[in-house]
N, C-alpha and C. Protein backbone atom coordinates (compact mmCIF):
# COMPACT_ATOMS: atom_id res chain seq x y z
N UNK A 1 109.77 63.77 137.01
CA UNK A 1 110.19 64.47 135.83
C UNK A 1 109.04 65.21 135.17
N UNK A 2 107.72 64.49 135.32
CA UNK A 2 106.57 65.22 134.30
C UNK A 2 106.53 66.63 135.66
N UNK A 3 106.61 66.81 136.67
CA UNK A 3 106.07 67.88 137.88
C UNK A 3 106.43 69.24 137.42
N UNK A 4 108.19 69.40 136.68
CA UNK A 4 108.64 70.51 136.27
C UNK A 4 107.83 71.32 135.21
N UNK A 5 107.82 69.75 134.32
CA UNK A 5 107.08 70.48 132.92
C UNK A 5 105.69 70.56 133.04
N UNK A 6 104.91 70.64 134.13
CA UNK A 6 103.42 70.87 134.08
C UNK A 6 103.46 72.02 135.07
N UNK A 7 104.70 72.56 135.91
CA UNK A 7 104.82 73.45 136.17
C UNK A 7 105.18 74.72 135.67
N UNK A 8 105.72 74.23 134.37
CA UNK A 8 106.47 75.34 133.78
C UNK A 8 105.16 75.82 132.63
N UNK A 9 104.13 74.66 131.82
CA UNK A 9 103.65 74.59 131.14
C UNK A 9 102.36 75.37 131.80
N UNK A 10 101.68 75.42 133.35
CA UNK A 10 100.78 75.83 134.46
C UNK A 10 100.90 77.15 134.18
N UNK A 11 102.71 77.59 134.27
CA UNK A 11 102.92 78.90 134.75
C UNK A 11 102.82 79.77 133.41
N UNK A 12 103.46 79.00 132.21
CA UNK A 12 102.99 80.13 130.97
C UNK A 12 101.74 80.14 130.66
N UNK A 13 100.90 78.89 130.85
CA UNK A 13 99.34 79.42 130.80
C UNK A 13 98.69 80.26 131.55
N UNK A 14 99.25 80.38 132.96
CA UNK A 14 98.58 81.40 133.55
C UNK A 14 99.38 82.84 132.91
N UNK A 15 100.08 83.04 132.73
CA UNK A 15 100.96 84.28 132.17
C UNK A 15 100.50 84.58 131.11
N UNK A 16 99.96 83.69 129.98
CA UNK A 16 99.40 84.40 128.79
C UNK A 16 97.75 84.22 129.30
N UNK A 17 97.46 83.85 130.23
CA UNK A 17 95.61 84.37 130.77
C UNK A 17 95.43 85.92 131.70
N UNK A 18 96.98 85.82 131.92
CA UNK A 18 96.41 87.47 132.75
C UNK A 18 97.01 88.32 131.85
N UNK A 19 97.66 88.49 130.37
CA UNK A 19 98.53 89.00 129.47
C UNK A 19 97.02 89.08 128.95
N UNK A 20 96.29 88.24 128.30
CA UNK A 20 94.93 88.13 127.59
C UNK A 20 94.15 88.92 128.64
N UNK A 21 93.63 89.12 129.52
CA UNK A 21 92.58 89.28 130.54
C UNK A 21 93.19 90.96 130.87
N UNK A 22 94.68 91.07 130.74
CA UNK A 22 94.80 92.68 130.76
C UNK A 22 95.15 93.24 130.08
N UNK A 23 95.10 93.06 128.46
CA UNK A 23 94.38 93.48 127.26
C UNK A 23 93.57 93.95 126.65
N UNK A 24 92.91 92.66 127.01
CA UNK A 24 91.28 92.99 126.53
C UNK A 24 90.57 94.34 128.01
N UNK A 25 91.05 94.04 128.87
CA UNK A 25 90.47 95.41 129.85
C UNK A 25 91.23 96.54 129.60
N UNK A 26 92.81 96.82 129.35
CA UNK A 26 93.17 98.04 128.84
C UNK A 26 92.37 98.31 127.34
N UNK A 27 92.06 97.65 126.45
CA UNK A 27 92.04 98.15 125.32
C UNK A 27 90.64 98.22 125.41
N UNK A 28 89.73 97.91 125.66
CA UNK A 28 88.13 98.14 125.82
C UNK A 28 87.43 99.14 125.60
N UNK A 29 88.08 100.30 125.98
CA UNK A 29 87.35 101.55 125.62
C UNK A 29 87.72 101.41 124.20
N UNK A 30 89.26 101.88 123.77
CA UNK A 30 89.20 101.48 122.18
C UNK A 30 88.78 100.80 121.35
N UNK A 31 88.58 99.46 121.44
CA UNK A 31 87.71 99.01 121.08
C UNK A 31 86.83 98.65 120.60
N UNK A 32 85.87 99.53 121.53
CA UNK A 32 84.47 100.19 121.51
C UNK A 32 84.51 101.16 120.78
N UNK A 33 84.93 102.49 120.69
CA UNK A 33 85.36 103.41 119.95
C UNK A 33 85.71 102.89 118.89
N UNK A 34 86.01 102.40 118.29
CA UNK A 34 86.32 101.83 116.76
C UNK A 34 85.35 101.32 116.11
N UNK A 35 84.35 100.27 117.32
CA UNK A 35 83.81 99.56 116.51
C UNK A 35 82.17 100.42 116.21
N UNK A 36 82.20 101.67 116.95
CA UNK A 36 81.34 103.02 116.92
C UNK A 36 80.89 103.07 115.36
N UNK A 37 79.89 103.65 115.27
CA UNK A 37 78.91 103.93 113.90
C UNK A 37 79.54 105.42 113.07
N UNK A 38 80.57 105.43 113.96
CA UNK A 38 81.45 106.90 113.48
C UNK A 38 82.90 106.81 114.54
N UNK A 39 84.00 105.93 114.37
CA UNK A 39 84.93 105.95 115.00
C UNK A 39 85.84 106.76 115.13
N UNK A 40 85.99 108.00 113.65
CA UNK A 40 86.81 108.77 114.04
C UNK A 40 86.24 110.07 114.72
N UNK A 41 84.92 109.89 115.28
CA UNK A 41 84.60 110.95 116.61
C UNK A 41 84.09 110.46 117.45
N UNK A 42 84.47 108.97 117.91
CA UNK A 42 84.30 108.29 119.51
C UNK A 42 85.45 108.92 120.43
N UNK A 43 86.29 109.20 119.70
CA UNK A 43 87.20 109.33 120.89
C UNK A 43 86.61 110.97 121.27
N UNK A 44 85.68 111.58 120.84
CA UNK A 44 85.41 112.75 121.33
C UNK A 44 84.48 113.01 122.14
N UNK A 45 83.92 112.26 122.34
CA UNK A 45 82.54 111.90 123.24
C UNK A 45 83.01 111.63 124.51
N UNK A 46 84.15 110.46 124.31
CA UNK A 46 84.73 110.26 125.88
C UNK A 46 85.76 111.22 126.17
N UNK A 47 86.58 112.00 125.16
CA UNK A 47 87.31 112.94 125.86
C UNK A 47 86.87 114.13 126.36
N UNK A 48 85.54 114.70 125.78
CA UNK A 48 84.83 115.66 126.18
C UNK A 48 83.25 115.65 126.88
N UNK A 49 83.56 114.27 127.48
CA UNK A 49 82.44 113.93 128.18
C UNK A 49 80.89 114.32 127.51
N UNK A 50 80.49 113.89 126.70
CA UNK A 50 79.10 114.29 125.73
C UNK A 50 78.24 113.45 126.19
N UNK A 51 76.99 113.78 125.82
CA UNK A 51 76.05 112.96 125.98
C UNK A 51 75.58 112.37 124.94
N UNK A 52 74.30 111.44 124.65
CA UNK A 52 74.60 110.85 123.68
C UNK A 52 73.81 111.87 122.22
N UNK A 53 73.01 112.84 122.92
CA UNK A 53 71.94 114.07 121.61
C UNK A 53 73.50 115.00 121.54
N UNK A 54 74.57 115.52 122.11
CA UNK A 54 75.40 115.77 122.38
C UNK A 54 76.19 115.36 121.01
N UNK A 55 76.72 114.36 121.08
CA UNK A 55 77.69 113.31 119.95
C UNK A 55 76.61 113.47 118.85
N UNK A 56 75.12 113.13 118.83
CA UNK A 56 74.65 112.80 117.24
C UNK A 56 74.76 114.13 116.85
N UNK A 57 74.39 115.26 117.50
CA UNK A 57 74.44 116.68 116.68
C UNK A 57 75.66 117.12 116.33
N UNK A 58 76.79 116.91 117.24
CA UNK A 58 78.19 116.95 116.22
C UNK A 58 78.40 115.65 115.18
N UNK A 59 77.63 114.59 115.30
CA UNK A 59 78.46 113.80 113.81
C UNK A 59 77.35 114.23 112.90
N UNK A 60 76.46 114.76 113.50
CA UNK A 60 75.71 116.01 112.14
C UNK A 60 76.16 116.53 111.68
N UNK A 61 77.16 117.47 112.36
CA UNK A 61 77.71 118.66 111.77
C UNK A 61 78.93 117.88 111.19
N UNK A 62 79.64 117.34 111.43
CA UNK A 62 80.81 116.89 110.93
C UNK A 62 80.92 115.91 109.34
N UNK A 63 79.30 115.40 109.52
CA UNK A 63 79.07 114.69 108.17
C UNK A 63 78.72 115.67 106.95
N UNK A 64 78.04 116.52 107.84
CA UNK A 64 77.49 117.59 106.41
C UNK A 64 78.88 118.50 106.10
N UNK A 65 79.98 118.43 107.08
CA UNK A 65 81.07 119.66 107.33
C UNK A 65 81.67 118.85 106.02
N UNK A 66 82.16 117.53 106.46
CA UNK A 66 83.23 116.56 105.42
C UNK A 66 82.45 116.95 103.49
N UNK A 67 81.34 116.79 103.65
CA UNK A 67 81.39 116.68 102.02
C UNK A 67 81.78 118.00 101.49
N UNK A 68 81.41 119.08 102.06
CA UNK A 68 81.73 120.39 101.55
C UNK A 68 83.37 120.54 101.64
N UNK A 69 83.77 119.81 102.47
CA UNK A 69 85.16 120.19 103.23
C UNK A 69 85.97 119.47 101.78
N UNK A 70 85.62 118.26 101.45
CA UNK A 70 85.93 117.25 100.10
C UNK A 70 86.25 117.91 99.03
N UNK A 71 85.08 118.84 98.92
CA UNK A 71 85.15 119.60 97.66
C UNK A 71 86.08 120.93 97.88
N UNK A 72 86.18 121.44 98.71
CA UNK A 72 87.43 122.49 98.91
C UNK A 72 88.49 121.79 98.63
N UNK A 73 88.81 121.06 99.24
CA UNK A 73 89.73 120.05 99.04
C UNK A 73 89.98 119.91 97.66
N UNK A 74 89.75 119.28 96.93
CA UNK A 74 89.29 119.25 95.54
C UNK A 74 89.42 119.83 94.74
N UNK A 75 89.04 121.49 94.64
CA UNK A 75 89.30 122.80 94.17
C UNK A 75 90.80 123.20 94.58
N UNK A 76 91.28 123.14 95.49
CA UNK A 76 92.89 123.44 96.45
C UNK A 76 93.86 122.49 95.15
N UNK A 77 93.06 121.29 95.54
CA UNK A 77 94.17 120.30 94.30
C UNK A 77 94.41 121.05 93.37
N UNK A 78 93.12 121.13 92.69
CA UNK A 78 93.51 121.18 90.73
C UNK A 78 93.64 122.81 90.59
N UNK A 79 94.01 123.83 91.56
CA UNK A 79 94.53 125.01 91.75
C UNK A 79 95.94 124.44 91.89
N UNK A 80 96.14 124.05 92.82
CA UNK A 80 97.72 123.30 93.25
C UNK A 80 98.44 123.10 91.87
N UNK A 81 97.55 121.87 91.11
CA UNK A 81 98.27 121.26 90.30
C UNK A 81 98.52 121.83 88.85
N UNK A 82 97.12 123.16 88.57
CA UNK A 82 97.43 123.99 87.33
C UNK A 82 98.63 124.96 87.75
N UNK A 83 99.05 125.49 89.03
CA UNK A 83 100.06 125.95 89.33
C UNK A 83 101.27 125.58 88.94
N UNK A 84 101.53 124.23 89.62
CA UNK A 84 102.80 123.38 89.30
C UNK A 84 102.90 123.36 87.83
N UNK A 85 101.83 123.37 87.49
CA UNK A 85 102.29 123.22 85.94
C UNK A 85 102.15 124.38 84.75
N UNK A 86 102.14 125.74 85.47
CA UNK A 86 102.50 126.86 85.04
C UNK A 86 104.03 127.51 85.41
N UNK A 87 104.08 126.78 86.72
CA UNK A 87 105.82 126.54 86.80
C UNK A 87 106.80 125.98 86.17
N UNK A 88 106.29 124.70 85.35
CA UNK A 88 106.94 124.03 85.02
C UNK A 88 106.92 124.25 83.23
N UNK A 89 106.51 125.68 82.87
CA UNK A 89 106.63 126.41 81.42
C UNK A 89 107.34 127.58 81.72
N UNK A 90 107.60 128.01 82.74
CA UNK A 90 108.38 129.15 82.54
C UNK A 90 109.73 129.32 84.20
N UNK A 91 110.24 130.07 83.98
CA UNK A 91 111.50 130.74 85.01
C UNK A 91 111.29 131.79 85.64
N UNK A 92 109.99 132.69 85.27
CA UNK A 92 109.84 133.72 86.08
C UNK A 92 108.05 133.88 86.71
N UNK A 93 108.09 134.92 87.18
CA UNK A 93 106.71 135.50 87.96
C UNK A 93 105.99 135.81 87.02
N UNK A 94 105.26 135.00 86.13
CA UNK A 94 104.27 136.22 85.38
C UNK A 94 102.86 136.07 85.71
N UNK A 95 102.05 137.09 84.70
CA UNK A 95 100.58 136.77 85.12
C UNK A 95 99.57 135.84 85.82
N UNK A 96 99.72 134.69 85.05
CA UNK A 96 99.06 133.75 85.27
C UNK A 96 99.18 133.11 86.37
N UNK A 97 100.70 132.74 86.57
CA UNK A 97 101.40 132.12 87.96
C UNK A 97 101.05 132.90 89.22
N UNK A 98 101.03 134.25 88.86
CA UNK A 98 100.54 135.29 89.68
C UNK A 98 98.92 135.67 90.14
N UNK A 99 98.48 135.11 89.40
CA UNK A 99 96.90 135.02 89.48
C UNK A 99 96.42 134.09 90.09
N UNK A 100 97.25 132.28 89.85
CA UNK A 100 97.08 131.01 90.47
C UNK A 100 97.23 131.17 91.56
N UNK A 101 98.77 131.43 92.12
CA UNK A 101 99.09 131.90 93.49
C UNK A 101 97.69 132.56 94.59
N UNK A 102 97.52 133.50 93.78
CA UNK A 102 96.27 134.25 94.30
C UNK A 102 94.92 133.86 94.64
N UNK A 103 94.64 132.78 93.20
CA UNK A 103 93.40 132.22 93.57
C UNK A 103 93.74 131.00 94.45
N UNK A 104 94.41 129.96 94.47
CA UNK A 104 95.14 128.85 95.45
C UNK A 104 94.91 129.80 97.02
N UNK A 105 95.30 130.50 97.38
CA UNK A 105 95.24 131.29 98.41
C UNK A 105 94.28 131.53 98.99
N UNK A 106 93.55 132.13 97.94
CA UNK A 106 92.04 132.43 98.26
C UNK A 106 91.06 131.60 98.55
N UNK A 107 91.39 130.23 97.75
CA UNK A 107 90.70 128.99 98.42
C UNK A 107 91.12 128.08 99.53
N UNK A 108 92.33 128.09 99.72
CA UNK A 108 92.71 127.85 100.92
C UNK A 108 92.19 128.99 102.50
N UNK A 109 92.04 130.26 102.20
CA UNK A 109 91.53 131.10 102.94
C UNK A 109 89.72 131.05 103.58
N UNK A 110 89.07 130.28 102.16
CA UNK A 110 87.69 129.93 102.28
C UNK A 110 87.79 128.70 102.84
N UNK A 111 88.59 127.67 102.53
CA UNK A 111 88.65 126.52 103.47
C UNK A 111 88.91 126.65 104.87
N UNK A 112 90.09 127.30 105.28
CA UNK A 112 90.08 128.42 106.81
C UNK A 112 88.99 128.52 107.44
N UNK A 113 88.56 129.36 106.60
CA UNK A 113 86.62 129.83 107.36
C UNK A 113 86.16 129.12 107.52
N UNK A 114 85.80 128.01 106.75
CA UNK A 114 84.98 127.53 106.72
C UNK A 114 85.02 126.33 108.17
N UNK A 115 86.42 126.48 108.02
CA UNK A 115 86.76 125.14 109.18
C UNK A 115 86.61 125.43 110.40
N UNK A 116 86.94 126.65 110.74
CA UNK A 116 87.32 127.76 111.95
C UNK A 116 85.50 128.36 112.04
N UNK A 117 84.63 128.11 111.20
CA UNK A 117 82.62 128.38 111.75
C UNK A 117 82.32 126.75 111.67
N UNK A 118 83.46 125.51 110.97
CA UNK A 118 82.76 124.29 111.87
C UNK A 118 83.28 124.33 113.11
N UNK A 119 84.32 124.31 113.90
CA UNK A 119 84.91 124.62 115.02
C UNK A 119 83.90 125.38 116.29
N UNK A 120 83.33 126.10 115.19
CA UNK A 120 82.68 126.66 116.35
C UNK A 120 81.47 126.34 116.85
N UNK A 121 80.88 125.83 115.36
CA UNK A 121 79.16 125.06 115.72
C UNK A 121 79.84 124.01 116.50
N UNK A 122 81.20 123.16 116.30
CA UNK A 122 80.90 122.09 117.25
C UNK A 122 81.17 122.35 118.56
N UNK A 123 81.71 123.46 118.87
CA UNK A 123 81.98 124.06 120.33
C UNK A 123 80.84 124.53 121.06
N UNK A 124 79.71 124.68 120.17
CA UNK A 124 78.64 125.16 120.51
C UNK A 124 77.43 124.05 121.10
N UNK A 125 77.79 123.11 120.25
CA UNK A 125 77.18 121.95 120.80
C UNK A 125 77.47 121.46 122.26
N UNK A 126 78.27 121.57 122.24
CA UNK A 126 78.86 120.62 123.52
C UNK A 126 78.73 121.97 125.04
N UNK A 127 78.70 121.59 126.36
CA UNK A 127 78.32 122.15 127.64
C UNK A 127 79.31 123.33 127.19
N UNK A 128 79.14 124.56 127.86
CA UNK A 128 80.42 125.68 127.53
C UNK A 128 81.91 125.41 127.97
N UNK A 129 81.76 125.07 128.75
CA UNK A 129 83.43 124.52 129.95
C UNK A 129 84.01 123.73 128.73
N UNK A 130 83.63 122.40 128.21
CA UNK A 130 83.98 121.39 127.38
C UNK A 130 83.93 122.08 126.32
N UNK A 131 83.15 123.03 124.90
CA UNK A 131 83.31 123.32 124.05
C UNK A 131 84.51 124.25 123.82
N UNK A 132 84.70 125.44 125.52
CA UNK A 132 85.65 126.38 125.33
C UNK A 132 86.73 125.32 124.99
N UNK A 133 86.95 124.26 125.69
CA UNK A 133 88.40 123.65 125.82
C UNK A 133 88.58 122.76 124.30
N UNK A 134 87.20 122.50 123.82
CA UNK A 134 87.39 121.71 122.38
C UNK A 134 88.13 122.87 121.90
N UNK A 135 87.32 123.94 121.53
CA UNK A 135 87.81 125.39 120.81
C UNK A 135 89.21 125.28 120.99
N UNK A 136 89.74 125.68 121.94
CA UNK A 136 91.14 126.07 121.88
C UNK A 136 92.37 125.22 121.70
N UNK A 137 91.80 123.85 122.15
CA UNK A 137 92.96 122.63 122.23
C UNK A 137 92.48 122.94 120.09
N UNK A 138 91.74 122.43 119.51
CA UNK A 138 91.00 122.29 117.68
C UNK A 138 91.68 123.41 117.02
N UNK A 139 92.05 124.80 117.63
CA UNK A 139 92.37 125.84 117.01
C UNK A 139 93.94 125.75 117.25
N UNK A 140 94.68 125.19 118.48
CA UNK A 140 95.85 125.29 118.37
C UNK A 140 96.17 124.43 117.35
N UNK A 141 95.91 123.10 117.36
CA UNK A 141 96.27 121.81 116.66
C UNK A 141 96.09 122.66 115.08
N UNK A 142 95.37 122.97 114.93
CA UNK A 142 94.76 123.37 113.06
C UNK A 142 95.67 124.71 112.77
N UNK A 143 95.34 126.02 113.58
CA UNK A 143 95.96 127.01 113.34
C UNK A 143 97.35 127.29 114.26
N UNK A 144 98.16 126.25 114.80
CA UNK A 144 99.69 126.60 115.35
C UNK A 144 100.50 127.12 114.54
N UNK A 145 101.75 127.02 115.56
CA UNK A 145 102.77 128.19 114.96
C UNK A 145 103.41 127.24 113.95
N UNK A 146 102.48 126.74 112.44
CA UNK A 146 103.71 125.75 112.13
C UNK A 146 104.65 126.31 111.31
N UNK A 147 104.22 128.13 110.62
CA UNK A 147 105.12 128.68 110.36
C UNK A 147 105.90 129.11 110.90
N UNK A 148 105.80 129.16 112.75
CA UNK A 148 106.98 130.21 113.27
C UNK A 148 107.81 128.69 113.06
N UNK A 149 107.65 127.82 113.58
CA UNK A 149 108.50 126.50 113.33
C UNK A 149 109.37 126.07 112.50
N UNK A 150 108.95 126.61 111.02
CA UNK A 150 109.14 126.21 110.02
C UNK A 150 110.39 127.34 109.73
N UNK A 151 110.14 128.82 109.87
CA UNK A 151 110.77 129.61 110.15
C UNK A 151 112.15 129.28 111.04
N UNK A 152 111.58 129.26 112.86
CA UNK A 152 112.87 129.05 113.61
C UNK A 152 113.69 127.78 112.99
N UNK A 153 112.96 126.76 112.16
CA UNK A 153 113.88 125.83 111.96
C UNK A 153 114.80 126.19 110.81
N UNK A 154 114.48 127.04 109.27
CA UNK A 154 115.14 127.39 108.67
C UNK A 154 116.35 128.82 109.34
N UNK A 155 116.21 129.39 110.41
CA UNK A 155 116.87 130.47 111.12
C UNK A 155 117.94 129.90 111.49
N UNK A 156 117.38 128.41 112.08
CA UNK A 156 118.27 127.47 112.96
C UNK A 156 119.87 127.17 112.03
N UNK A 157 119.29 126.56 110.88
CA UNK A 157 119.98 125.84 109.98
C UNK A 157 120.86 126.74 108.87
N UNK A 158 120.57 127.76 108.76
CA UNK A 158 121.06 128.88 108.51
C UNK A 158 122.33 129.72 109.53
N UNK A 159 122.01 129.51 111.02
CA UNK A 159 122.65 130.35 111.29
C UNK A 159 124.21 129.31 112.17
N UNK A 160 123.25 128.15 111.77
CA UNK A 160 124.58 127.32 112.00
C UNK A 160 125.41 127.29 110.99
N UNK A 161 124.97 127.24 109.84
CA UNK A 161 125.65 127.08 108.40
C UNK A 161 126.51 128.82 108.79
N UNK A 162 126.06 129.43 108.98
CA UNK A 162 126.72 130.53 109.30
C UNK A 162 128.45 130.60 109.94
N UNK A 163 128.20 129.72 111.23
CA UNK A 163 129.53 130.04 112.01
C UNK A 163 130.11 128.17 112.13
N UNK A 164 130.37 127.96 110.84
CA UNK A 164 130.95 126.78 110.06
C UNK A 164 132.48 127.60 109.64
């Protein structure tokens, strides 16, 4: 009677030692990458094969990129939010709303740049083959079609509402 249950008890220990043992080897690179001195650009080192003067000169650029990037950020808000709340005094287009609009824009346009010449110092860093491909995979992801999207999806929903 004990043979079953030291068989059965054998077999889930070995089942949760190779469950543990192929875990810890799938997840290893991650891991590592996390537990990195800059984790949210480990995974860029191994996807774009870098070396290691390679990786420190982009988390150069990326540390000095973030604080400036903070403060755009920052400026975008309290543009954002004096907006909303020039909307929320009146019903029509006037001056001011019209000026916010404008300047909101305009700082969102300097944030653009600014992101699209880090993009490029970090493309620059890295071998040409690997930076072209950072470049273009960084520019689709940031600058895609999320207006044609946004567009075909309101076209969509519209033109069904249409033949209702």
């Amino acid at each position: 009677m004990k043979r079953p249950w030291l068989i059965l008890f054998g077999g889930l220990l070995l089942a949760l030692l190779a469950f543990g043992a192929s875990y810890l080897t799938g997840s290893a690179k991650s891991r590592s990458m996390a537990c990195s001195e800059t984790p949210t650009l480990a995974w860029l080192k191994s996807e774009f094969h870098l070396s290691d003067a390679e990786y420190d000169r982009i988390s150069k650029l990326h540390s000095s990129y973030q604080s400036a990037c903070a403060e755009r950020c920052r400026l975008i808000d309290a543009k954002n939010a004096e907006l909303q709340s020039l909307l929320a005094r009146t019903n029509a287009i006037t001056a001011d709303v019209e000026k916010a609009i404008h300047d909101a824009a305009e700082l969102r346009a300097d944030c653009q740049k600014a992101m699209l010449q880090h993009f490029y110092e970090v493309s620059r860093t890295m071998p040409p083959e690997q930076g072209k491909r950072y470049f273009n995979w960084i520019v689709g992801c940031t600058f895609g079609s999320e207006h044609d999207s946004m567009t075909h999806a309101t076209h969509d929903a519209d033109h069904e509402h249409h033949h209702e």
